[in-house]
C-alpha atoms as a PDB file:
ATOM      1  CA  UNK A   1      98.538  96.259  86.093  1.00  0.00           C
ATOM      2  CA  UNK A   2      99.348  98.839  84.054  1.00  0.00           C
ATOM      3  CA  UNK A   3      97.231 102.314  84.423  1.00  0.00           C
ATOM      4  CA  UNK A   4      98.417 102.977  80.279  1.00  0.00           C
ATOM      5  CA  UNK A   5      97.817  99.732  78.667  1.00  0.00           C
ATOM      6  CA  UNK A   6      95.036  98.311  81.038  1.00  0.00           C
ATOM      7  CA  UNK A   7      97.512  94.859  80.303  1.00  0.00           C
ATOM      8  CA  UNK A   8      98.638  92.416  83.209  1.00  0.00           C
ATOM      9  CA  UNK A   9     102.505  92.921  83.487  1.00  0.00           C
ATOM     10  CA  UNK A  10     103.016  91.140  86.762  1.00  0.00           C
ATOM     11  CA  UNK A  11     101.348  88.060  88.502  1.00  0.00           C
ATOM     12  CA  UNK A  12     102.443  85.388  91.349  1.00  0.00           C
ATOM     13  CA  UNK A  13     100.256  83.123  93.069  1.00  0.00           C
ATOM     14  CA  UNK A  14     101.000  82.582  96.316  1.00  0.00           C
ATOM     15  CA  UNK A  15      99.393  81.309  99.278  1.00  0.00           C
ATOM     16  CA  UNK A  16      99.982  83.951 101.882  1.00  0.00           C
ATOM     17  CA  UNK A  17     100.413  87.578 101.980  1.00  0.00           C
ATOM     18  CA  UNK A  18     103.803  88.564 102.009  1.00  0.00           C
ATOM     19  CA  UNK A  19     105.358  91.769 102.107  1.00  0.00           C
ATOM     20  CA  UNK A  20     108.469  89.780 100.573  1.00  0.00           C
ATOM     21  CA  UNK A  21     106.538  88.936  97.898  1.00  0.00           C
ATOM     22  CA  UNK A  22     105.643  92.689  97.118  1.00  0.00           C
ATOM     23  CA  UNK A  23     109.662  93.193  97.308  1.00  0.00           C
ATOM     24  CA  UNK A  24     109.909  90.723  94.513  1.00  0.00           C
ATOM     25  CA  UNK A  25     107.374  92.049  92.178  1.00  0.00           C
ATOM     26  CA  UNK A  26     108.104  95.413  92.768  1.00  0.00           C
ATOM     27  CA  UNK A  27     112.140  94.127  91.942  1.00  0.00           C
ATOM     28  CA  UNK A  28     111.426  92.704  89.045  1.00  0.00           C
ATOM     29  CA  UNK A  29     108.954  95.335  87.483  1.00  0.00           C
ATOM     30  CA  UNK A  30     111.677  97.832  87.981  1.00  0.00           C
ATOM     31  CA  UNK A  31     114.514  95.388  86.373  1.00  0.00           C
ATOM     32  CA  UNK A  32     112.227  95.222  83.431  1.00  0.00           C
ATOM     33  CA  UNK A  33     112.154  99.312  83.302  1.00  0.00           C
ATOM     34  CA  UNK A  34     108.911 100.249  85.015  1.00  0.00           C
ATOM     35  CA  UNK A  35     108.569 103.243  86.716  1.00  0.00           C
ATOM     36  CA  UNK A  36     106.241 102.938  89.448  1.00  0.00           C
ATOM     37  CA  UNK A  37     104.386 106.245  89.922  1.00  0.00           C
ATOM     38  CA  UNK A  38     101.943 105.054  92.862  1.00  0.00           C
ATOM     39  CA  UNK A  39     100.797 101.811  94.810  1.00  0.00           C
ATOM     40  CA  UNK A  40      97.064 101.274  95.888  1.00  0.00           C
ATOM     41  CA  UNK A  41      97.192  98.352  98.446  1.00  0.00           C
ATOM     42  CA  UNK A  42      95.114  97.529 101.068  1.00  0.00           C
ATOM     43  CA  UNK A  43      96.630  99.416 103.348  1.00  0.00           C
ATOM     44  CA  UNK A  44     100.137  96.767 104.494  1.00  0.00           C
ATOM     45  CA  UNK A  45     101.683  98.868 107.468  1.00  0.00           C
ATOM     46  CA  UNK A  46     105.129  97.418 106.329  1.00  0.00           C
ATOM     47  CA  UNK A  47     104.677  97.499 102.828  1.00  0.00           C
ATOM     48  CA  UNK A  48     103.471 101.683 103.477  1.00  0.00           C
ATOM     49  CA  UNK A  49     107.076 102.031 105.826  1.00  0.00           C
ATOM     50  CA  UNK A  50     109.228 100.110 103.141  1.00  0.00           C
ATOM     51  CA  UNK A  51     107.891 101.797 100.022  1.00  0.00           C
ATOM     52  CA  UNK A  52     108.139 105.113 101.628  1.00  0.00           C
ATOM     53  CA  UNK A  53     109.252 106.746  98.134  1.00  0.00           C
ATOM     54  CA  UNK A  54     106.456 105.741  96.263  1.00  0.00           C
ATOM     55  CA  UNK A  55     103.578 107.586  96.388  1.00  0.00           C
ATOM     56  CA  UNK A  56     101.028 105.049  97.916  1.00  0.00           C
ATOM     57  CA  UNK A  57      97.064 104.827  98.821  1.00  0.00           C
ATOM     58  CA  UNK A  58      94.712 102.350 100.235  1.00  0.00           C
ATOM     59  CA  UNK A  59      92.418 100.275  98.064  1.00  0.00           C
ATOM     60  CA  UNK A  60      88.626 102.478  98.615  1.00  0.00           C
ATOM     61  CA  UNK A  61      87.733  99.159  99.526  1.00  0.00           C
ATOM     62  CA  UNK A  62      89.494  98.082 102.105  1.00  0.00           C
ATOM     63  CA  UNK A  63      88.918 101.768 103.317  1.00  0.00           C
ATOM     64  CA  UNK A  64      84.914 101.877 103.914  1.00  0.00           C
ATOM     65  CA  UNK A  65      85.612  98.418 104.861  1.00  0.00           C
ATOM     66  CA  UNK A  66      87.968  98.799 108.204  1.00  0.00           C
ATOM     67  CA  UNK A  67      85.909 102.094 108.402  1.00  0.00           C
ATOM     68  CA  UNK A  68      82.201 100.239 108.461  1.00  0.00           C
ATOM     69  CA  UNK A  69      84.205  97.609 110.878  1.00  0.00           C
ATOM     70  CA  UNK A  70      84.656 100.167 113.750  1.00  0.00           C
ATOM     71  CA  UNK A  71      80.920 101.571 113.201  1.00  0.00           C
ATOM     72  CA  UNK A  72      78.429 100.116 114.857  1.00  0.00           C
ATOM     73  CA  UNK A  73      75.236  99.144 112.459  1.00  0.00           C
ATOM     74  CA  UNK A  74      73.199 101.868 113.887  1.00  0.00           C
ATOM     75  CA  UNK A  75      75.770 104.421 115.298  1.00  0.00           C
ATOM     76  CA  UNK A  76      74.212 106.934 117.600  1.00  0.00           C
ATOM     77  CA  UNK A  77      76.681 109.667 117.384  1.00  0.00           C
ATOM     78  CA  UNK A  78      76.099 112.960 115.107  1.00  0.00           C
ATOM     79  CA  UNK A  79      79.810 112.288 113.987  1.00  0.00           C
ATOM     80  CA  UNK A  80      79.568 108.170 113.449  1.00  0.00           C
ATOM     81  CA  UNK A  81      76.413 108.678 111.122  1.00  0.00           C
ATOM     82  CA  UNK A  82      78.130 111.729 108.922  1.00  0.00           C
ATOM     83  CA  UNK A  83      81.181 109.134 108.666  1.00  0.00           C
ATOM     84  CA  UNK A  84      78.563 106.218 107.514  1.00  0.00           C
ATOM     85  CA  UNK A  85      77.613 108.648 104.981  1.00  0.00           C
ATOM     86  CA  UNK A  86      80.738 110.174 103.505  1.00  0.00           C
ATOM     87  CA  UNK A  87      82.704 106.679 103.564  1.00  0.00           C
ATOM     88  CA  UNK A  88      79.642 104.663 101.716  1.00  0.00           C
ATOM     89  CA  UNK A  89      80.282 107.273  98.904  1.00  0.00           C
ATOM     90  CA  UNK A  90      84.030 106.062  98.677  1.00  0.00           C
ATOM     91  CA  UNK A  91      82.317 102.422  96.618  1.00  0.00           C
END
C-alpha cells in the first residue's frame, strides 16, 4: 500500500509465506519506480537480514502478540506486569 495515496499498488495471493515472494514484490514495485522508504512486517528474520537497507519495523501487532505469548496470564514479576502494561498500549 501506498502511505501517500492510501491505493493498493501491489497484491499476490499465495498460499504460503515466502520470503521469495517478498523479493518479487519488492522487484517489481521498484521496476515500476517506487521508492520504498520503510517495511512494517511481522517481524520475517530473513526478510529483516535481506532488506537490510530499508528501514524496517514489526507490525504492533505481531509485537504485543509474541510479547503476550511469553507472559504468563497472571505474571508475578514487578517487571512481567510493567511489560503487560506498556505492550497492551502498543494496539
Amino acid at each position: 500500500m501506498d502511505s501517500v495515496s492510501e491505493k493498493v499498488i501491489y497484491h499476490q495471493l499465495v498460499k504460503t509465506e515466502r520470503d521469495e515472494y517478498y523479493h518479487v514484490a519488492l522487484n517489481r514495485l521498484r521496476e515500476k519506480g517506487y521508492i520504498i522508504q520503510s517495511i512494517t512486517c511481522d517481524g520475517r528474520r530473513g526478510l529483516l537480514r535481506d532488506l537490510f537497507d530499508t528501514p524496517t519495523q514489526m507490525c504492533h501487532f505481531h509485537l504485543v502478540a509474541m510479547v503476550m505469548r511469553k507472559l504468563r496470564k497472571k505474571h508475578k514479576s514487578t517487571a512481567g506486569k510493567a511489560l503487560k502494561i506498556l505492550v497492551k498500549t502498543l494496539k
